[in-house]
C-alpha atoms as a PDB file:
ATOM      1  CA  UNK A   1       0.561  40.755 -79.479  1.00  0.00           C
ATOM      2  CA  UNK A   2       1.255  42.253 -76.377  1.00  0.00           C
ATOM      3  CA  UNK A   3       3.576  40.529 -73.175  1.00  0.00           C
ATOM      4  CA  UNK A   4       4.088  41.616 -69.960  1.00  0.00           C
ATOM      5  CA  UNK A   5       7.118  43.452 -68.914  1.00  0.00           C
ATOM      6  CA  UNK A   6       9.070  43.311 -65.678  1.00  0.00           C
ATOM      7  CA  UNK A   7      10.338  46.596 -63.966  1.00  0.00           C
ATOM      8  CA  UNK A   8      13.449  46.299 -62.000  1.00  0.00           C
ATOM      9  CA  UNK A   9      13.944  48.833 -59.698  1.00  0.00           C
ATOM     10  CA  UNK A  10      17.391  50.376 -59.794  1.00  0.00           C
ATOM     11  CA  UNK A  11      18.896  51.314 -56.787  1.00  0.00           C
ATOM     12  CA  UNK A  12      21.280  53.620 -57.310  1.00  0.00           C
ATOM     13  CA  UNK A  13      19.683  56.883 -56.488  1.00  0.00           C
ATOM     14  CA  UNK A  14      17.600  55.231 -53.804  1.00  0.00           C
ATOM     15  CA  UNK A  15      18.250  56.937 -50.122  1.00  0.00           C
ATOM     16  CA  UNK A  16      21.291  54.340 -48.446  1.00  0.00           C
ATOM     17  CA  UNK A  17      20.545  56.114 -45.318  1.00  0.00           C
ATOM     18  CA  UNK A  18      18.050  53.723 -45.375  1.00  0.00           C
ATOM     19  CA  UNK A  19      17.875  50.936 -47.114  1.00  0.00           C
ATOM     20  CA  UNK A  20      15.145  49.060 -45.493  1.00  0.00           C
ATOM     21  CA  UNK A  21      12.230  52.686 -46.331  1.00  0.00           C
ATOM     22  CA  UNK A  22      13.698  52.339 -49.704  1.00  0.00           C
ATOM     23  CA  UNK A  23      12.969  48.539 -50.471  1.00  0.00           C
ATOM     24  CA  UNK A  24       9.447  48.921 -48.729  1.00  0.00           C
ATOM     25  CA  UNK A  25       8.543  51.998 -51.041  1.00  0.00           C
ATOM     26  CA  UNK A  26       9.318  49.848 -54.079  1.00  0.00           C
ATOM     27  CA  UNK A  27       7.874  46.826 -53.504  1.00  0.00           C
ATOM     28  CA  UNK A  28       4.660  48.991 -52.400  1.00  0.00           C
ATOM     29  CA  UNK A  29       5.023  50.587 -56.192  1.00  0.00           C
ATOM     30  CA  UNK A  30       4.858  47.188 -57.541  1.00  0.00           C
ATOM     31  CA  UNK A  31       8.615  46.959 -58.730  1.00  0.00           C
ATOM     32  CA  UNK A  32       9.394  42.898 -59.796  1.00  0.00           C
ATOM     33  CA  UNK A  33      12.755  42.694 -59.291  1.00  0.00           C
ATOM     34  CA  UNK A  34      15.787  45.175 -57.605  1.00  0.00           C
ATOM     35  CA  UNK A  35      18.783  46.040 -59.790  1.00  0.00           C
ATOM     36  CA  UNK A  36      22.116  46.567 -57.969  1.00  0.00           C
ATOM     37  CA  UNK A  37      24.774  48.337 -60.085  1.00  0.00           C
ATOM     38  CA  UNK A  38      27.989  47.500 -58.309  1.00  0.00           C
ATOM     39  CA  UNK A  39      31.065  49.578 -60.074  1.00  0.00           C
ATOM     40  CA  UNK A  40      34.906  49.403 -59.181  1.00  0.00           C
ATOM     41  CA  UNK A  41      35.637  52.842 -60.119  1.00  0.00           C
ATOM     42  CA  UNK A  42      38.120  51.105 -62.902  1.00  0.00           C
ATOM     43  CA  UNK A  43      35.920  50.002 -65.472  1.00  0.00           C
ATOM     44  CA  UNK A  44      33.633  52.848 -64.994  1.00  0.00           C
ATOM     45  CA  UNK A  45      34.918  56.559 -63.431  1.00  0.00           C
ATOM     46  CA  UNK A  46      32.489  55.523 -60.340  1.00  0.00           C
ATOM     47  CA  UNK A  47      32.389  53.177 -57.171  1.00  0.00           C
ATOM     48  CA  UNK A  48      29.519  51.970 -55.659  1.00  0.00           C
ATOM     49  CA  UNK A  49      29.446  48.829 -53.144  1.00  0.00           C
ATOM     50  CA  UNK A  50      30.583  45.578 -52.670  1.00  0.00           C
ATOM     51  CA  UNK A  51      28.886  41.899 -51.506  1.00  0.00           C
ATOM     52  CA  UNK A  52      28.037  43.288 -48.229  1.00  0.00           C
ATOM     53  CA  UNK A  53      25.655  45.391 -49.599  1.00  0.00           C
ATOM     54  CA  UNK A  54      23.884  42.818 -51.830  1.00  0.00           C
ATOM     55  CA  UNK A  55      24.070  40.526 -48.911  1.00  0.00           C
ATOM     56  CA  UNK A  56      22.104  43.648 -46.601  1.00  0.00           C
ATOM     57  CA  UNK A  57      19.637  43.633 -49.605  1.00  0.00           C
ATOM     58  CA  UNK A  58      19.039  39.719 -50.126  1.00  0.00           C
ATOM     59  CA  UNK A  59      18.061  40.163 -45.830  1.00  0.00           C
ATOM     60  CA  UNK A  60      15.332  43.067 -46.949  1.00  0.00           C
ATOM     61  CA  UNK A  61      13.379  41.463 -49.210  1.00  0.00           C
ATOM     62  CA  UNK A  62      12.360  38.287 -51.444  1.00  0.00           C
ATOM     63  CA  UNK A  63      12.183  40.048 -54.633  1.00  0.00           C
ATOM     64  CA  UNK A  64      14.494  39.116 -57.372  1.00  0.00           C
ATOM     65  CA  UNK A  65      18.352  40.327 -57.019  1.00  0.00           C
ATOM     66  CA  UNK A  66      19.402  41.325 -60.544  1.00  0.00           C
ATOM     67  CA  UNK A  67      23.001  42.124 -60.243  1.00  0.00           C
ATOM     68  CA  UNK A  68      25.084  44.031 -62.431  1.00  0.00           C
ATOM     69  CA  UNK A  69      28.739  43.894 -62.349  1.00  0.00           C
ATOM     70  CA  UNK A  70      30.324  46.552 -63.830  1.00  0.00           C
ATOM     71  CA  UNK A  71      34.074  45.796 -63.185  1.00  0.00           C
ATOM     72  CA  UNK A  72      36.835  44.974 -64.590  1.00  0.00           C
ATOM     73  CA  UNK A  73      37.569  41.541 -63.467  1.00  0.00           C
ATOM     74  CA  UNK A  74      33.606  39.682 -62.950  1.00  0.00           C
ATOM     75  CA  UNK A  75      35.772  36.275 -62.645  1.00  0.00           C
ATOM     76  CA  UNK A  76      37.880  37.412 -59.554  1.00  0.00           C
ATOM     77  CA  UNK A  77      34.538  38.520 -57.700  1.00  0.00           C
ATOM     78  CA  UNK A  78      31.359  36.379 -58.775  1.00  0.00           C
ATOM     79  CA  UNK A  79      31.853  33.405 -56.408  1.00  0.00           C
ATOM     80  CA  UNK A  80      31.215  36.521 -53.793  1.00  0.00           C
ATOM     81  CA  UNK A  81      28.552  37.867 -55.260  1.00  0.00           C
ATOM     82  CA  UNK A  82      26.866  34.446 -55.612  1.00  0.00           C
ATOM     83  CA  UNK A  83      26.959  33.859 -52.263  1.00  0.00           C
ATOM     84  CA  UNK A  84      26.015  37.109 -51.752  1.00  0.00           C
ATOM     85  CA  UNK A  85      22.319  36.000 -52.949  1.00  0.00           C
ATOM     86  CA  UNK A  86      22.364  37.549 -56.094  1.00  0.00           C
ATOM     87  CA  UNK A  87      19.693  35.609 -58.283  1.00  0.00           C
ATOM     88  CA  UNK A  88      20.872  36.993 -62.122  1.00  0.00           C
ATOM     89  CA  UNK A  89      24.951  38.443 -62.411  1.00  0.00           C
ATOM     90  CA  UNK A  90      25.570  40.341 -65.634  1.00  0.00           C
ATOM     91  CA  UNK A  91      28.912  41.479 -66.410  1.00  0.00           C
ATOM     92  CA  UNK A  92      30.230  43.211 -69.504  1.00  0.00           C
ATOM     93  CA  UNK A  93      31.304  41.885 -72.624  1.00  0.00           C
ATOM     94  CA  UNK A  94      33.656  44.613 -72.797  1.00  0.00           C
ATOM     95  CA  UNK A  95      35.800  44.070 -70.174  1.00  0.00           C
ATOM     96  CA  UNK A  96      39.455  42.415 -71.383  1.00  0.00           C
ATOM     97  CA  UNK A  97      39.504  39.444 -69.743  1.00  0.00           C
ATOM     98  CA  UNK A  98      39.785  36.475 -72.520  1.00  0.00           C
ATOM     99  CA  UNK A  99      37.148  34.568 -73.998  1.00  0.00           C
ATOM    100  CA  UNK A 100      37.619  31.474 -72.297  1.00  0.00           C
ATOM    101  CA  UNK A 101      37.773  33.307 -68.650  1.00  0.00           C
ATOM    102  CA  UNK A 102      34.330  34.945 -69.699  1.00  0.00           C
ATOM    103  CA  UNK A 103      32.789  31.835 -70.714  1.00  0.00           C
ATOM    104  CA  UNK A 104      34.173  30.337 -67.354  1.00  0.00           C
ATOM    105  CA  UNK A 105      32.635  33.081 -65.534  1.00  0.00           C
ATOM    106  CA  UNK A 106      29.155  32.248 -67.419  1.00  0.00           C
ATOM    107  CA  UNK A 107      29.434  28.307 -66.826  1.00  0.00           C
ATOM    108  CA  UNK A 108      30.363  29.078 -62.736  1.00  0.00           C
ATOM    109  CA  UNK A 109      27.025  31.584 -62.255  1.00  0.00           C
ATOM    110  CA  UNK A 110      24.766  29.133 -64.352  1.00  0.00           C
ATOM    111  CA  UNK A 111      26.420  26.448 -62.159  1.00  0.00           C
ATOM    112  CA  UNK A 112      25.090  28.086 -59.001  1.00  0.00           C
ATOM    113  CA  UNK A 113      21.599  28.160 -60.398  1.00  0.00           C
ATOM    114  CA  UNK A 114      21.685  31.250 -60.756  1.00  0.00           C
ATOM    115  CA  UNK A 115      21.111  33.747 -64.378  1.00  0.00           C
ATOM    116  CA  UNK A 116      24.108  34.346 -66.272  1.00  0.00           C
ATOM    117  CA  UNK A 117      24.089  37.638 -68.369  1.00  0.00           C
ATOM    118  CA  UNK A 118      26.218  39.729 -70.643  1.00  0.00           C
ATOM    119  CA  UNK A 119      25.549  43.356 -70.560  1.00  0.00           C
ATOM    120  CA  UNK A 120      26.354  45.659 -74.005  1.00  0.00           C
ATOM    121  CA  UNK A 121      27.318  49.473 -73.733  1.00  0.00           C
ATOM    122  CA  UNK A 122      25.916  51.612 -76.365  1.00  0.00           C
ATOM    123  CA  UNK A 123      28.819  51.650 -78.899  1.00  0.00           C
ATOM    124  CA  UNK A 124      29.602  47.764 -78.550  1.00  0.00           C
ATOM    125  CA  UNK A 125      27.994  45.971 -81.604  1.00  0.00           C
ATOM    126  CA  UNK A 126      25.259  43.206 -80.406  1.00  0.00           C
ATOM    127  CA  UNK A 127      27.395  41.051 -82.332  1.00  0.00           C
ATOM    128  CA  UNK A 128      29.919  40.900 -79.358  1.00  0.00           C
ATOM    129  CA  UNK A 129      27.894  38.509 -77.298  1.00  0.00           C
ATOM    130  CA  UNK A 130      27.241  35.949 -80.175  1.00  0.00           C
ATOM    131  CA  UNK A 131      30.210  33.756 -78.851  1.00  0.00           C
ATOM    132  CA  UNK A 132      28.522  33.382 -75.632  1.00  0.00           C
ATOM    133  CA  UNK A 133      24.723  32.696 -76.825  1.00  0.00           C
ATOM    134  CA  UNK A 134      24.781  29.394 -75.402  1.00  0.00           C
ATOM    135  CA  UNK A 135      25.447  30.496 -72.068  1.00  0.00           C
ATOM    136  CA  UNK A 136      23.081  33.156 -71.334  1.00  0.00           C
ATOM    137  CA  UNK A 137      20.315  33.922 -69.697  1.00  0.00           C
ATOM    138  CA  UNK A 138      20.124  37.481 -69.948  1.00  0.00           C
ATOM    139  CA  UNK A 139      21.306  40.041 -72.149  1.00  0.00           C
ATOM    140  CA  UNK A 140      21.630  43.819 -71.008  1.00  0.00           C
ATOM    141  CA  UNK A 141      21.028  46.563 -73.810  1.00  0.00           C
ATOM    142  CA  UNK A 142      22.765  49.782 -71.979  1.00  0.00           C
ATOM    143  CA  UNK A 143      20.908  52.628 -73.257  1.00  0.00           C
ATOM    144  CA  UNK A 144      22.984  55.484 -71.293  1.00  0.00           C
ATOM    145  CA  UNK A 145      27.222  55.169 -71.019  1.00  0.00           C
ATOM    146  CA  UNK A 146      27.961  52.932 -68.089  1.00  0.00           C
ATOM    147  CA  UNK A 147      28.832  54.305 -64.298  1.00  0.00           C
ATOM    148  CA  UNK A 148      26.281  56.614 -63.608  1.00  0.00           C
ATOM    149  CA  UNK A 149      22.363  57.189 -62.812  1.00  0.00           C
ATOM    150  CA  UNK A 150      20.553  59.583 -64.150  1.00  0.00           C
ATOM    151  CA  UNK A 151      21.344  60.203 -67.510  1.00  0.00           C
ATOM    152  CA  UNK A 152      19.007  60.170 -70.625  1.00  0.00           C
ATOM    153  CA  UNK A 153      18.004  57.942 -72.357  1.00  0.00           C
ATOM    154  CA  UNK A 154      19.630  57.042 -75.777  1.00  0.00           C
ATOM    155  CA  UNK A 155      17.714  55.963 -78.506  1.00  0.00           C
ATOM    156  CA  UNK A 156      19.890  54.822 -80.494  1.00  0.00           C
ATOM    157  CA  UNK A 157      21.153  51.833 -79.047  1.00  0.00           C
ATOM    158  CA  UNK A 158      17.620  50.561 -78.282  1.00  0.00           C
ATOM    159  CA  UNK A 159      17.055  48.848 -81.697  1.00  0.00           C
ATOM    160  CA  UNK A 160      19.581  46.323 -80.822  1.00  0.00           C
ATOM    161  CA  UNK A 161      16.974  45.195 -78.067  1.00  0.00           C
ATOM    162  CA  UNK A 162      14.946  43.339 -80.961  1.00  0.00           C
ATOM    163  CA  UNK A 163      18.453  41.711 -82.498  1.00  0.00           C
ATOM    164  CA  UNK A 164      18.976  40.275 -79.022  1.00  0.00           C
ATOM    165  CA  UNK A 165      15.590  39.235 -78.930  1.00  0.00           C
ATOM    166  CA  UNK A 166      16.236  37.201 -81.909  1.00  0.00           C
ATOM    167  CA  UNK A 167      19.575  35.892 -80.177  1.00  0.00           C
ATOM    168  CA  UNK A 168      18.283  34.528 -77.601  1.00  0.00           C
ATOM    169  CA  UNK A 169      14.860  32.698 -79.372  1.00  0.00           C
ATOM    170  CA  UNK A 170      16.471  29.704 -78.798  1.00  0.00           C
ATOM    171  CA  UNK A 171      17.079  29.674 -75.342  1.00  0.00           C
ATOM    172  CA  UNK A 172      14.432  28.670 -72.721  1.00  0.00           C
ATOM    173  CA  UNK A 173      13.584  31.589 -70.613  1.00  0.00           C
ATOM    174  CA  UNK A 174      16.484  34.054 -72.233  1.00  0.00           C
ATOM    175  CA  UNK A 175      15.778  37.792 -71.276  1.00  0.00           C
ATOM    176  CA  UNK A 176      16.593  40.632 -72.753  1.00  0.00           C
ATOM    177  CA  UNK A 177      16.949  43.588 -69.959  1.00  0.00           C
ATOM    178  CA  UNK A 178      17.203  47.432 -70.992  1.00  0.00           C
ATOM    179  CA  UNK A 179      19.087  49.613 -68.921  1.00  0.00           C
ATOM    180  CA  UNK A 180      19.539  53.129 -69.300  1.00  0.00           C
ATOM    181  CA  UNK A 181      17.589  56.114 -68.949  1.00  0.00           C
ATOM    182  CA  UNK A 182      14.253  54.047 -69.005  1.00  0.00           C
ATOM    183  CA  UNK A 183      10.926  55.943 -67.929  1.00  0.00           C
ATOM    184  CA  UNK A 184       7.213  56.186 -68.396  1.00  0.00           C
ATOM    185  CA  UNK A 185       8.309  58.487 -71.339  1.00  0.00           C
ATOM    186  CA  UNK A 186      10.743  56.511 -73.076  1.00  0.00           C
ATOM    187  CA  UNK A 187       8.992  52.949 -72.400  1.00  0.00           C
ATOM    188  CA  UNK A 188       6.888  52.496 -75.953  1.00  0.00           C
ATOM    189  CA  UNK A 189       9.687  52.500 -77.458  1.00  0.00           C
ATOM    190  CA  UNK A 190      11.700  49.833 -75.567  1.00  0.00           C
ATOM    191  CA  UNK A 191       8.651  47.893 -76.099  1.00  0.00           C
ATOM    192  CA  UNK A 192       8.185  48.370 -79.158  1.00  0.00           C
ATOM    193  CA  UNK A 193      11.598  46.404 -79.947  1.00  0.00           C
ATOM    194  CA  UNK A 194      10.276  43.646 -77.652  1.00  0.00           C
ATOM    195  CA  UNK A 195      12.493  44.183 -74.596  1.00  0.00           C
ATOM    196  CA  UNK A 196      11.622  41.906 -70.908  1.00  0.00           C
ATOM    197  CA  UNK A 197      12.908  43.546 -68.405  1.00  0.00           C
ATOM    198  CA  UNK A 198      13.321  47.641 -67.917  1.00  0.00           C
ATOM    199  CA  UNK A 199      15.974  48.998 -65.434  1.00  0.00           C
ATOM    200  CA  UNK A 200      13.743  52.113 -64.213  1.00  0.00           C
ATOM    201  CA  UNK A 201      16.314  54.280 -61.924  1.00  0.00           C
ATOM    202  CA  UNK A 202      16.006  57.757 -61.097  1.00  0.00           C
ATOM    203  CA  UNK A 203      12.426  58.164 -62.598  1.00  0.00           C
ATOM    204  CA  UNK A 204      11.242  56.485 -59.474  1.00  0.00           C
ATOM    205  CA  UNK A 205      12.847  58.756 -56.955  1.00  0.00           C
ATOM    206  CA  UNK A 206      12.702  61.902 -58.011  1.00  0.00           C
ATOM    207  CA  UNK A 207      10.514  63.919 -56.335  1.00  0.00           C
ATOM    208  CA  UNK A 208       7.347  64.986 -57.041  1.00  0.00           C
ATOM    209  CA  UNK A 209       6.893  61.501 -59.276  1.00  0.00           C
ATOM    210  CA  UNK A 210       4.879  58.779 -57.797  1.00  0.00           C
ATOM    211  CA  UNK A 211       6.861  55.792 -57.798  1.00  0.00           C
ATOM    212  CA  UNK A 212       4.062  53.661 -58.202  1.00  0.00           C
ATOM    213  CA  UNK A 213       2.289  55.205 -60.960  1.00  0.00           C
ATOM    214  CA  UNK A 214       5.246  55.092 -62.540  1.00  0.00           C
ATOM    215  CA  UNK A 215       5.965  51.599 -62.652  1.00  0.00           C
ATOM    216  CA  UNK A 216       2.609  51.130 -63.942  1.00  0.00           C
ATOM    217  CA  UNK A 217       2.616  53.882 -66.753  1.00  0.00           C
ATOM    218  CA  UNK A 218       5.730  51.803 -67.651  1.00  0.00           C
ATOM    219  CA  UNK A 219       3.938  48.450 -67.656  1.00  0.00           C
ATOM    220  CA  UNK A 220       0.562  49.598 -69.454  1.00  0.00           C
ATOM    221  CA  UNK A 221       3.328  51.107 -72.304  1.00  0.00           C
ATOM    222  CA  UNK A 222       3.336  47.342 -73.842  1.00  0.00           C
ATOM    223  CA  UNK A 223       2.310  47.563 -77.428  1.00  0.00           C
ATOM    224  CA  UNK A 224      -0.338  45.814 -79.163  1.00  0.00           C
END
């Protein structure tokens, strides 16, 4: 039995010279959702952007903001993000803030109304986000090493897409979101493990590749 997938649009390679072309091009292609990788340049070797910029993208458009916080300290920042207009925040299970702080972190996004999430880097056991089940929304299967677009797509770490899936059969409207390398090519296979949500980045702006074909080669991919 076959469900529909949602494509969220990753913005990372996208043109910031301007923002406003690059939203209109994907929501022409039929994107459901924009993913915002925001990166401190201490929990992953990159930086990226702050609030602002989420705040510039919640004025752009009404689709979806699905951000991901890849940083070492979500608590500090997610009351700014929030506010920012973010509609999901996923941060990662990895970083070393305690237990309780994380689960404080959950409780104060799912307070806001908005989608709490806890993102999983390829060598991190699924396992890791068990404590938190009860709190989530989302969870993130990272199918590329954190901090940077455009890398390929690891296989590997995809088959914990269907243990998450199981994780999170008891919670109303739980997602789980693959991230990493995602593309018309790679798609079945994601699907296959029964994934919601692909992060497609760089395969829709590179040139020569239609982003809107794209997004639907990805979407027709659902198995049977």
């Amino acid at each position: 039995m076959s469900h529909r997938v949602a494509v969220a649009a990753s913005i990372l390679t996208a043109d910031f010279g301007n923002l406003y072309r690059a939203v209109r091009k994907l929501e022409r292609a039929g994107v459901d959702r924009l993913h915002l990788d925001v990166m401190d340049g201490h929990f992953v070797p990159n930086m990226t952007f702050g609030p602002d910029v989420v705040s510039a993208f919640r004025r752009l458009t009404q689709l979806p903001l699905d951000v991901h916080l890849m940083i070492s300290e979500p608590s500090r920042f997610v009351g700014r993000f929030i506010e920012a207009g973010s509609d999901s925040l996923t941060f990662h299970v990895e970083t070393a803030e305690s237990p309780e702080i994380k689960r404080a972190t959950l409780h104060e996004i799912a307070a806001a109304r908005r989608q709490p999430g806890l993102a999983v880097s390829p060598a991190t056991p699924i396992g890791a986000v068990e404590p938190y089940l009860d709190l989530l929304s989302i969870i993130m299967v990272m199918t590329v090493e954190p901090g940077f677009g455009g890398q390929r797509f690891m296989p590997e770490p995809a088959a914990k897409i269907a243990d998450a899936k199981s994780m999170l059969a008891g919670q109303p409207g739980g997602q789980v979101h693959v991230d990493g390398g995602v593309s018309a090519d790679t798609a079945g296979l994601v699907m296959a493990y029964g994934v919601d949500v692909c992060v497609v980045g760089s395969a829709l702006f590179q040139r020569g590749r239609d982003a809107a074909r794209e997004v639907a080669a990805i979407k027709s991919a659902s198995s049977p």
